[in-house]
Protein backbone atom coordinates (compact mmCIF):
# COMPACT_ATOMS: atom_id res chain seq x y z
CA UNK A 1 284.34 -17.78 35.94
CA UNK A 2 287.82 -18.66 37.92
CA UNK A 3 289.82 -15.76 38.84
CA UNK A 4 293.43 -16.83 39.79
CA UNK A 5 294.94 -13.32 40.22
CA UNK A 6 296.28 -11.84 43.23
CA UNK A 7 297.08 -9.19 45.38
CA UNK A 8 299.51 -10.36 48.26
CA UNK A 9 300.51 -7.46 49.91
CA UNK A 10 299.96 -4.98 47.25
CA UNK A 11 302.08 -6.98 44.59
CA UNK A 12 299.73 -8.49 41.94
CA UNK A 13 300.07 -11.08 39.73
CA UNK A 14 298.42 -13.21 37.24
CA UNK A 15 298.15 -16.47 39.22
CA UNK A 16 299.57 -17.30 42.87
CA UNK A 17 302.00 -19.80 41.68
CA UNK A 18 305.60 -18.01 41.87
CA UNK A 19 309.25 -19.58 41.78
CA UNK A 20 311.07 -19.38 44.61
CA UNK A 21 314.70 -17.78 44.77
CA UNK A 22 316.89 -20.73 43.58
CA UNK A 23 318.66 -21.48 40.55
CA UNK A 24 315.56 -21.37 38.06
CA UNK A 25 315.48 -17.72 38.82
CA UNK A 26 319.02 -17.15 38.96
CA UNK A 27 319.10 -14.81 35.50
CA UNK A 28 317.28 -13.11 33.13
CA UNK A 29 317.02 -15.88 30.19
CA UNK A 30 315.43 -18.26 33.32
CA UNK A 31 313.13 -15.99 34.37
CA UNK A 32 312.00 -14.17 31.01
CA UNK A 33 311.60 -18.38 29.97
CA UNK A 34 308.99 -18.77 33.60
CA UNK A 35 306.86 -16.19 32.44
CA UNK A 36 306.31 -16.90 28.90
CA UNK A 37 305.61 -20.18 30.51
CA UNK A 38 302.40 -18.76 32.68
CA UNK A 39 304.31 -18.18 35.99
CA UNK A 40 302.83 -15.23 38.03
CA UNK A 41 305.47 -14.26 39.85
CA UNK A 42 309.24 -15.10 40.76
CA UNK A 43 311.72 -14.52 43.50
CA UNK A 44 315.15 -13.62 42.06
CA UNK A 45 317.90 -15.46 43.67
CA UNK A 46 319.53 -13.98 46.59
CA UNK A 47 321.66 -11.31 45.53
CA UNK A 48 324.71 -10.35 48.01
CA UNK A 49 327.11 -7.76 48.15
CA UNK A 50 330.15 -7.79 45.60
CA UNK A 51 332.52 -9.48 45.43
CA UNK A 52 330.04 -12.05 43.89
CA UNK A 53 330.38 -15.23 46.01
CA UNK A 54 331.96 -18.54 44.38
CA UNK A 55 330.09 -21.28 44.38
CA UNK A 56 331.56 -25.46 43.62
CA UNK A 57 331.91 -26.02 40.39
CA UNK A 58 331.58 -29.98 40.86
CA UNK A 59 328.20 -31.90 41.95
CA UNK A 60 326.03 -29.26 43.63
CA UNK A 61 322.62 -31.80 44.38
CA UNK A 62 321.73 -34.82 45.31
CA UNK A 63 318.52 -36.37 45.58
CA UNK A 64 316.16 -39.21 47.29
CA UNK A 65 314.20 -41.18 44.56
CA UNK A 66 311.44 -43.39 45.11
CA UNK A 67 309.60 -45.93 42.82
CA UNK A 68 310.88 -45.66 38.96
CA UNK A 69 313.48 -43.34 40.08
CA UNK A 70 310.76 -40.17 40.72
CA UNK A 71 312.65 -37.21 42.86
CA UNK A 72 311.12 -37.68 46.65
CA UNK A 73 313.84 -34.75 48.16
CA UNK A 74 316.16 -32.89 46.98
CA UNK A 75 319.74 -31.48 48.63
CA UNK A 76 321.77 -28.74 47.07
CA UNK A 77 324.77 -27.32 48.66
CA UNK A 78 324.65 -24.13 45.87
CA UNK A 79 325.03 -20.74 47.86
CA UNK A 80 323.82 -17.77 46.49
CA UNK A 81 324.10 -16.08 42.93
CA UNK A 82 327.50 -15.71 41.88
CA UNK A 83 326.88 -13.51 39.21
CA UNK A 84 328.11 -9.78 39.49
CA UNK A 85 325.57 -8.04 41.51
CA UNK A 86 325.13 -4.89 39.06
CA UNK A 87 324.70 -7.36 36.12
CA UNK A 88 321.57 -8.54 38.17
CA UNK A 89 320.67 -5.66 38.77
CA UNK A 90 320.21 -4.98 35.20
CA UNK A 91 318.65 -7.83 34.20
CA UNK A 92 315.70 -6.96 37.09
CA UNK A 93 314.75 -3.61 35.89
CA UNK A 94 314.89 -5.12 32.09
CA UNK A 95 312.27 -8.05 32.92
CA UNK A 96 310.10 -5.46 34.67
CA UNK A 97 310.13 -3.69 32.59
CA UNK A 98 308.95 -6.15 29.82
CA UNK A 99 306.54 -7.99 31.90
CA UNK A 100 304.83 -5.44 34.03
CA UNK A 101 302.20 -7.37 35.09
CA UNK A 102 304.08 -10.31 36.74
CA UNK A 103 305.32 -10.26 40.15
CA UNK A 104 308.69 -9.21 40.96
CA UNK A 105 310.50 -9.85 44.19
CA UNK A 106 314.79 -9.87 44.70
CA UNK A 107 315.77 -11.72 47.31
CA UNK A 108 318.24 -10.27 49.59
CA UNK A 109 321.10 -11.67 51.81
CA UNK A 110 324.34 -9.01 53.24
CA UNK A 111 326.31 -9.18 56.81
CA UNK A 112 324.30 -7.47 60.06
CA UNK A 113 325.53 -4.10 59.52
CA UNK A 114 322.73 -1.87 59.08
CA UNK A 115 324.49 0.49 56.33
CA UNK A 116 325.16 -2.63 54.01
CA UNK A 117 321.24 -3.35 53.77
CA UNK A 118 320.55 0.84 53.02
CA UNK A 119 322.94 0.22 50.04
CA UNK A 120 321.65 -3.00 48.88
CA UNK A 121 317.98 -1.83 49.18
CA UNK A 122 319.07 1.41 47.08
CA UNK A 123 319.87 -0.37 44.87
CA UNK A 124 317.03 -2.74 44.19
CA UNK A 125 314.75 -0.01 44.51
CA UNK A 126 316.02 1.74 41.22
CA UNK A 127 315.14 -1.05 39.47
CA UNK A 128 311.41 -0.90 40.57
CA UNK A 129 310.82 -4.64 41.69
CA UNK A 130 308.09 -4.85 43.49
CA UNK A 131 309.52 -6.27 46.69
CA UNK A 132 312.13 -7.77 48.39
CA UNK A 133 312.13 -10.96 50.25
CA UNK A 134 314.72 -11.34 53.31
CA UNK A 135 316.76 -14.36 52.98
CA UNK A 136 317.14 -15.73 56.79
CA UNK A 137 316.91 -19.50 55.91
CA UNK A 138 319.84 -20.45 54.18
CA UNK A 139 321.45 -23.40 55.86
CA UNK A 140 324.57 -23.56 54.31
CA UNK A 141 327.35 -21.80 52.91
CA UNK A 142 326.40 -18.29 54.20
CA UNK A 143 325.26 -19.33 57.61
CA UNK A 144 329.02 -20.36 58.51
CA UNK A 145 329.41 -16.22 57.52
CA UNK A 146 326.56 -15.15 60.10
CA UNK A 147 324.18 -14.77 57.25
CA UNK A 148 321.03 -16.33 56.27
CA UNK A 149 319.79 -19.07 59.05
CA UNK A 150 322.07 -18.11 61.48
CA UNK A 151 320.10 -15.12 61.79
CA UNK A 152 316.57 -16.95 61.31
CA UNK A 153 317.51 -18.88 64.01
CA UNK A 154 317.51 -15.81 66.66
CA UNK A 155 314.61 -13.92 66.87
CA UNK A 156 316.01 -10.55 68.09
CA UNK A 157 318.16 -10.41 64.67
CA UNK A 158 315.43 -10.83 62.29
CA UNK A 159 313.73 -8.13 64.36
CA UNK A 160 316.44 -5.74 63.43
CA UNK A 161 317.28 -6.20 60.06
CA UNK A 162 313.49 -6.09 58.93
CA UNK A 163 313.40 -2.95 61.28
CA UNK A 164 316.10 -1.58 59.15
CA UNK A 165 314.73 -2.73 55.61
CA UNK A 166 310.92 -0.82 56.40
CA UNK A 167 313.21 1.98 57.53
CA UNK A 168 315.05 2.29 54.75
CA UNK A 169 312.55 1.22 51.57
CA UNK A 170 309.07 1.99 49.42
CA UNK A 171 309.36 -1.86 49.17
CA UNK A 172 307.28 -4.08 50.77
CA UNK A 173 309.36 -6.58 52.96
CA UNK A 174 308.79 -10.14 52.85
CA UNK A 175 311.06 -12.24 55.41
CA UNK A 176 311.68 -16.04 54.53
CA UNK A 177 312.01 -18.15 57.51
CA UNK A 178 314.35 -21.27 58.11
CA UNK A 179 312.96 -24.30 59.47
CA UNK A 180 315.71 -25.20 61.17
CA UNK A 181 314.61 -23.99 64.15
CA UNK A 182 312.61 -25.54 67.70
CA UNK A 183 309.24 -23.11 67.21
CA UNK A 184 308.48 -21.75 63.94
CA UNK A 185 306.05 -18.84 66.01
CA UNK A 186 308.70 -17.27 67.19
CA UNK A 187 310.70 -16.17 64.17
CA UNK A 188 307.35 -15.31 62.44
CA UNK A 189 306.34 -13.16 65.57
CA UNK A 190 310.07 -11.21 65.35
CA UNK A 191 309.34 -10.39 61.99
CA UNK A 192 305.87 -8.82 62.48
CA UNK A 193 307.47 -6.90 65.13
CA UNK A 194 309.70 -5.77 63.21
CA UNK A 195 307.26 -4.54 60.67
CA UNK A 196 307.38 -7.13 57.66
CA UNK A 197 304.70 -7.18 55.31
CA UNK A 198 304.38 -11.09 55.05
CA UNK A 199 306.61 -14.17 56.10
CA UNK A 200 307.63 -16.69 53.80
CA UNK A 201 308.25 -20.51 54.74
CA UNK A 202 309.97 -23.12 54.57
CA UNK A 203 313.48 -22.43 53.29
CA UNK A 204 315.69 -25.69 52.97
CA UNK A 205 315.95 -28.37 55.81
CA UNK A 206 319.31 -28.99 57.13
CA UNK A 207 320.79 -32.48 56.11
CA UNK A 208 323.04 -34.89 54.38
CA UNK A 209 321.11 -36.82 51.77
CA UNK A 210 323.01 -39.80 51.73
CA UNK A 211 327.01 -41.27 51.75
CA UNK A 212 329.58 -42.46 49.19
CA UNK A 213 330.09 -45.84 50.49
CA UNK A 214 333.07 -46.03 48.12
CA UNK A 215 334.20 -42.63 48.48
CA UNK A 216 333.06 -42.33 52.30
CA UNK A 217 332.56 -39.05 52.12
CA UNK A 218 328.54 -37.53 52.13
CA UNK A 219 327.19 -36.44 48.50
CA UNK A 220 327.47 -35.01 46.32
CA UNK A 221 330.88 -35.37 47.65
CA UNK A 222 333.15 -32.47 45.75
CA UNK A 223 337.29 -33.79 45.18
CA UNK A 224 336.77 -36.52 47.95
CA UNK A 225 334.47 -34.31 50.54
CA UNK A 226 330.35 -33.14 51.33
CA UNK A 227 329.00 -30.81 53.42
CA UNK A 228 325.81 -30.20 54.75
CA UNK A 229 323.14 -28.65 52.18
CA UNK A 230 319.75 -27.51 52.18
CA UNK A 231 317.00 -30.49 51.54
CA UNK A 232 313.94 -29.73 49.83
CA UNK A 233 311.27 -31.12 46.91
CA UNK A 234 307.97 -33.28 48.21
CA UNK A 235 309.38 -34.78 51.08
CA UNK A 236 309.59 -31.48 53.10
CA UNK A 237 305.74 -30.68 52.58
CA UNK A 238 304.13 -32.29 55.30
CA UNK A 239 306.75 -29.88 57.35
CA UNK A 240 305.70 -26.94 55.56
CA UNK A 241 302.21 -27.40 55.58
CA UNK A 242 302.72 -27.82 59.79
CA UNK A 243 305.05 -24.45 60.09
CA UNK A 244 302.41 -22.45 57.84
CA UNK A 245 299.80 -23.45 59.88
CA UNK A 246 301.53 -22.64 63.22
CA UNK A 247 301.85 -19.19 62.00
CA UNK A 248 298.40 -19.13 60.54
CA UNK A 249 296.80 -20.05 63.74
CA UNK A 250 299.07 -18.58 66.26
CA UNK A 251 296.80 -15.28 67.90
CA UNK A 252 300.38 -13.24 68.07
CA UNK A 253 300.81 -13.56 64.45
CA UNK A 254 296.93 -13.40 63.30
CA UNK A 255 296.47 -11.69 59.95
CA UNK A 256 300.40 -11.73 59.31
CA UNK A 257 300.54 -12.90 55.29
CA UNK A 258 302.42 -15.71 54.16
CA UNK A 259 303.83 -17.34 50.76
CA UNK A 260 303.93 -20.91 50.99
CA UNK A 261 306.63 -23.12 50.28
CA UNK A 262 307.75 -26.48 50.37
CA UNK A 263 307.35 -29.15 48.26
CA UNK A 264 304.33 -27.56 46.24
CA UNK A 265 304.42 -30.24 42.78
CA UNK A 266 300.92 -29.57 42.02
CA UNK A 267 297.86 -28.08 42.80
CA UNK A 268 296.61 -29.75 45.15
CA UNK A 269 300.04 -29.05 47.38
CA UNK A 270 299.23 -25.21 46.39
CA UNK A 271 295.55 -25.65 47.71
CA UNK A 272 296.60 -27.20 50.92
CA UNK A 273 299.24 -24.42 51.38
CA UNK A 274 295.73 -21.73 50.80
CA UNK A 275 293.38 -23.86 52.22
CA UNK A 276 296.18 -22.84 55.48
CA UNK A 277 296.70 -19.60 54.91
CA UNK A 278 298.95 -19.15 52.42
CA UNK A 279 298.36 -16.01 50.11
CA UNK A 280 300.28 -17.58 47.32
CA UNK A 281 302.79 -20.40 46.88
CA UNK A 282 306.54 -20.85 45.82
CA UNK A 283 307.96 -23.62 43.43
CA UNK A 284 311.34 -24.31 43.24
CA UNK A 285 312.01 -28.29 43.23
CA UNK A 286 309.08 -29.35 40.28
CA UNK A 287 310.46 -26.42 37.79
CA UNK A 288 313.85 -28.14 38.45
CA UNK A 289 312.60 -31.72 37.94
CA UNK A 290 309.94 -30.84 35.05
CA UNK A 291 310.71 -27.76 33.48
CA UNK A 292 308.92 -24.43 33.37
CA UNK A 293 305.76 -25.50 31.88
CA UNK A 294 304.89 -27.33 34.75
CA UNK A 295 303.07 -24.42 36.27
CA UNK A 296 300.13 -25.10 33.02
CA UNK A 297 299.06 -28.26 34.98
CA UNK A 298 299.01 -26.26 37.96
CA UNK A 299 297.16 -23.55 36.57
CA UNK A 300 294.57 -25.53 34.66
CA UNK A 301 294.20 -27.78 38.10
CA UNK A 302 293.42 -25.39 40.23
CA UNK A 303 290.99 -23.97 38.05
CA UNK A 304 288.97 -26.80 37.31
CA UNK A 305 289.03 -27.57 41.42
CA UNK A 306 287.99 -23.73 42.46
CA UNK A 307 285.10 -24.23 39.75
CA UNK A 308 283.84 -27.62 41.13
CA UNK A 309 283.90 -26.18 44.47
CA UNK A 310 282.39 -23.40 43.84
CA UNK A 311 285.18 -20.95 44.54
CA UNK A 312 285.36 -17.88 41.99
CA UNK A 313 288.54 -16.65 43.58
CA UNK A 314 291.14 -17.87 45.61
CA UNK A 315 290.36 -15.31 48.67
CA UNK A 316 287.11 -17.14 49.15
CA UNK A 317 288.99 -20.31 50.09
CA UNK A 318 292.30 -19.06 51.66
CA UNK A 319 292.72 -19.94 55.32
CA UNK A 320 289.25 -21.74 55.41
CA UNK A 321 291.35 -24.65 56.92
CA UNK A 322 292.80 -22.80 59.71
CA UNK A 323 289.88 -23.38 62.27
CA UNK A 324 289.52 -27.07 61.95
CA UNK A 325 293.66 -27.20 62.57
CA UNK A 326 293.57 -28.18 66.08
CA UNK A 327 296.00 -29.52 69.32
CA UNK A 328 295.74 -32.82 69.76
CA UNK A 329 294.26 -32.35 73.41
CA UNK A 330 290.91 -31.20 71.66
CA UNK A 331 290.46 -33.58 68.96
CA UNK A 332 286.68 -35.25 69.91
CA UNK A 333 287.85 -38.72 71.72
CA UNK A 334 284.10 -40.07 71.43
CA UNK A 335 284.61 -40.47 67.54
CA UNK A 336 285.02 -43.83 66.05
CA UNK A 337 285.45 -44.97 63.10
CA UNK A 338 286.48 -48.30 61.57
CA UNK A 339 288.00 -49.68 58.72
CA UNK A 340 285.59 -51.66 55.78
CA UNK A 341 287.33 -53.45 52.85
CA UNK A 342 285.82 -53.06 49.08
CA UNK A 343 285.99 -56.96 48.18
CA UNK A 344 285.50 -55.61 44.43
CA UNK A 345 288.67 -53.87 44.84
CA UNK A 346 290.77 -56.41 47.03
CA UNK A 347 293.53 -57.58 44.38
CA UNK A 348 294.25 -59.96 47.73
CA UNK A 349 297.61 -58.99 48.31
CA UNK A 350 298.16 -58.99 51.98
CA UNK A 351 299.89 -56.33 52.63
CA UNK A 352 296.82 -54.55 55.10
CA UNK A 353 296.43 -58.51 57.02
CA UNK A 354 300.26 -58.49 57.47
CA UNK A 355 300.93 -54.89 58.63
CA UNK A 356 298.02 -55.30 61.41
CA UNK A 357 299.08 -58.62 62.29
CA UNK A 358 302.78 -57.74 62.70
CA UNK A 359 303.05 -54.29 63.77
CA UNK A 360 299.34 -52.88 65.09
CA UNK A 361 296.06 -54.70 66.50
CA UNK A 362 295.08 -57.94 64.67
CA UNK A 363 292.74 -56.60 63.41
CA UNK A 364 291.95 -58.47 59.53
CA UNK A 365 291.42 -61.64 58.75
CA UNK A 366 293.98 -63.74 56.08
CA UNK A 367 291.43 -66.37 55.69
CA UNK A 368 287.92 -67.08 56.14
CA UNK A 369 286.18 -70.22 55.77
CA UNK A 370 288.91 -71.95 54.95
CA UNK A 371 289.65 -69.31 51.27
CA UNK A 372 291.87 -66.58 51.54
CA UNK A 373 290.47 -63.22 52.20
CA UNK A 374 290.54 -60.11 54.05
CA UNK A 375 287.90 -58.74 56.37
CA UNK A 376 288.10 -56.40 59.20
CA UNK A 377 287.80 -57.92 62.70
CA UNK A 378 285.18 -54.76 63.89
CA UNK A 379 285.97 -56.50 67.68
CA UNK A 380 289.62 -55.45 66.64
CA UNK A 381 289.89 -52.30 64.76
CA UNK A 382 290.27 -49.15 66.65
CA UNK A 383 290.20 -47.00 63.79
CA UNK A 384 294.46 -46.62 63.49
CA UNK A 385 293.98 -46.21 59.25
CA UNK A 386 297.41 -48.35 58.97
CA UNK A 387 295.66 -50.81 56.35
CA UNK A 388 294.50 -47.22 54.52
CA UNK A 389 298.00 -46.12 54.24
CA UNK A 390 299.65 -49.58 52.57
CA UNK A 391 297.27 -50.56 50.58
CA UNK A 392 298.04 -50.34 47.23
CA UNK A 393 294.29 -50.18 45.57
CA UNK A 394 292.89 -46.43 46.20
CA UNK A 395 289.80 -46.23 48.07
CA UNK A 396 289.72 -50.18 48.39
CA UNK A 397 290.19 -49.68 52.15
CA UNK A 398 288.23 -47.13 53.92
CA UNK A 399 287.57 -45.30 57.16
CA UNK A 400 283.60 -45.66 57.73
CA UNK A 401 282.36 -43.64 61.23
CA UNK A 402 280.01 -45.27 63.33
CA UNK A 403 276.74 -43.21 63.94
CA UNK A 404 275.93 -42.08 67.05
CA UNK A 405 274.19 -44.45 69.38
CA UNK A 406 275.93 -48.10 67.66
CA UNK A 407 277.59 -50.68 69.85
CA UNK A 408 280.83 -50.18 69.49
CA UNK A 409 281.75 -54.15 68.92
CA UNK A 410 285.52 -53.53 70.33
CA UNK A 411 284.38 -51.86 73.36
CA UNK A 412 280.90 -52.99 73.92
CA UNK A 413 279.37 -49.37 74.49
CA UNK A 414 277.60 -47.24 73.16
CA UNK A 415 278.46 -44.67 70.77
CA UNK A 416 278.08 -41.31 72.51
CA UNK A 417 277.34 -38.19 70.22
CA UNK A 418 278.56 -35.69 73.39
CA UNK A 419 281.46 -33.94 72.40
CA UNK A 420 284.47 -34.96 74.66
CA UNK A 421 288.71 -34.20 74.28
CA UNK A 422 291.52 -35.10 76.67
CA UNK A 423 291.03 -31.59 78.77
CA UNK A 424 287.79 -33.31 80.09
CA UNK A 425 288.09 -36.84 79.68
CA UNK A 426 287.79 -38.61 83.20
CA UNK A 427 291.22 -40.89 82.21
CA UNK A 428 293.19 -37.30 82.46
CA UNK A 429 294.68 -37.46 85.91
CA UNK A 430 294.28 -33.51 84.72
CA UNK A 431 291.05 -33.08 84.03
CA UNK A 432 288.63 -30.90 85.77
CA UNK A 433 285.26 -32.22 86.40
CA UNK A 434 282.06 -31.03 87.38
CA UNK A 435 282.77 -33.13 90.89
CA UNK A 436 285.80 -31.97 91.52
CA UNK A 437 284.49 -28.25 91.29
């Protein structure tokens, strides 16, 4: 039997699959509709000190579609709740109280004066969350106060405050992270020295989505102008996925927990965020595109992929990616592999002859024998996975490895099985051999 529940950090919950603080979580009648939905957890929007803030009442998001109009990224220029803080407040210790078994974190963003975070965390503690997540990532709005990334952009700050929040709270401390930053360690490293219980990561990317052409102005464009928002949704995962992984794998934050997010639309995005480390995950984007009852397909997913695998519980599989997430410098440079086209599959539409021929090694064939059809040159192909990527058949196109000890037809050697990577490889004006020692 599957067992989805977890424990990150001490806070259980049902399932790993949480929504991030955003506007699905902004108030009770959201949140109360996530969990009868089968969310495990949520992270209340970023409450702030009263007066409430006051957000645009015009366009707050704009978006990149793709194909059929689906939602590729996502920009909102929303800044945090404007709802009285003591009527959140409320609303917290009511849903706790009603669903005690699903996670409950409040999100937490006041100015760098250590008194205002020992009233804030008061607070939050009477309503008995179960943590409270750091906001240092938001990249607009409230950075232009000195609040969220501009103080996840400098290390020594994000040291402080979480010094300050274990200080002064029962509560474990999560501390999200902005990506708009050089080296994703080095936040993550502040905040362990600080004493935070677990990072969380990525908040929005910085960015304009795109420009009025009649207006001139960037959108959404409010009475004639845009600013800068926060980009997000399945664009931004690849980015995630990298910044987890650099935490996950960095010795100076080993064993440091982490919530994933970015992008995460199904569950395979929530299994690559595990397979790296991540304790759980955070949605925001898919809830907004396809409604709360998105997280069934997740659930049901990863289920049916733990049992295939043979995983019983999500521990057994969490971070089992880290060790084969390498530098480049040690990737094995005596591996080759080249490129064989299913002929069953070929719907002979060109796209893999004309993307090798134009932009990489000439490397398939447009015609043979005088009939149109694509084969791979082996002379040719050096592996590159180009055709892979634009071809529009799955699996028609495929990366087969040569075994060890083949004549490599491109090169005319021999395959060698030996182990080799750029450190050691005799083309490394670098490298240290056994002659030069």
């Amino acid at each position: 039997m599957v067992d989805l529940r977890t424990d990150f950090i001490g806070i259980k919950s049902p399932n790993p699959f949480w929504l991030a603080s955003a506007p699905p979580t902004d108030k009770e009648y959201n949140v109360v509709r996530a969990f009868q939905a089968g969310w495990g957890g949520v992270v209340w929007k970023t409450l702030g000190e009263d007066p409430a803030v006051v957000n645009v009442n015009g366009p707050r998001y704009g978006a990149i579609h793709g194909k059929d109009r689906q939602l590729i990224g996502f920009n909102n220029i929303e800044l945090i709740t404007d709802r009285p803080l003591e009527v959140n407040l409320q609303e917290i210790k009511k849903v706790k109280r009603d669903w005690p078994d699903r996670a409950m974190v409040v999100s937490l963003m006041v100015p760098c004066e250590e008194q205002n975070w020992i009233d804030v965390l008061k607070k939050v503690e009477d309503t008995e969350a179960d943590g409270i997540e750091l906001n240092f990532g938001c990249p607009h709005g409230m950075s232009e106060r000195g609040m969220g990334s501009a103080v996840g952009q400098v290390p020594e700050y994000i040291e402080m405050v979480t010094r300050w929040c274990k200080k002064h709270t029962r509560m474990p401390v999560i501390v999200k992270l902005t990506p708009n930053i050089t080296d994703i360690r080095k936040p993550a490293q502040a905040a362990k020295n600080g004493g935070a219980d677990a990072v969380s990561l990525i908040n929005t990317i910085n960015s304009i989505v795109g420009v009025d052409l009649d207006a001139m102005a960037p959108t959404p464009t409010v009475d004639g102008k845009g600013a800068h928002g926060g980009y997000c949704g399945p664009a931004v995962k690849p980015i995630a996925l990298n910044m987890v992984a650099e935490i996950t794998r960095d010795p100076a934050t080993h064993g440091l927990p982490v919530s994933g997010i970015g992008g995460v639309t199904t569950w395979r995005d929530a299994a690559e965020f595990m397979a790296l480390g991540a304790g759980n995950v955070q949605v925001c984007t898919a809830a907004m595109t396809y409604g709360f009852k998105v997280v069934q397909e997740m659930i049901e997913g990863l289920k049916d992929w733990m049992e295939g695998a043979g995983y019983t519980s999500t521990d057994q599989f969490i971070g089992k990616a880290v060790p084969n997430c390498s530098d480049w410098q040690h990737l094995n440079l005596n591996y080759i592999a080249k490129a064989k086209i299913n002929q069953d599959l070929c719907i002979s539409c060109g796209r893999c002859h004309i993307a090798c021929e134009d932009t990489s090694h000439q490397a398939i064939t447009n015609m043979v024998d005088g009939v149109r059809k694509f084969e791979v040159i082996d002379a040719e192909c050096v592996g590159c996975n180009l055709c892979v990527s634009v071809c529009p058949v799955e699996d028609c196109i495929t990366m087969e490895p040569m075994a060890a000890g083949e004549i490599d037809p491109r090169t005319g050697k021999r395959v060698d099985p030996t182990y080799a990577n750029w450190t050691t490889h005799p083309n490394n004006p670098m490298a240290v051999t056994e002659a030069a020692e």
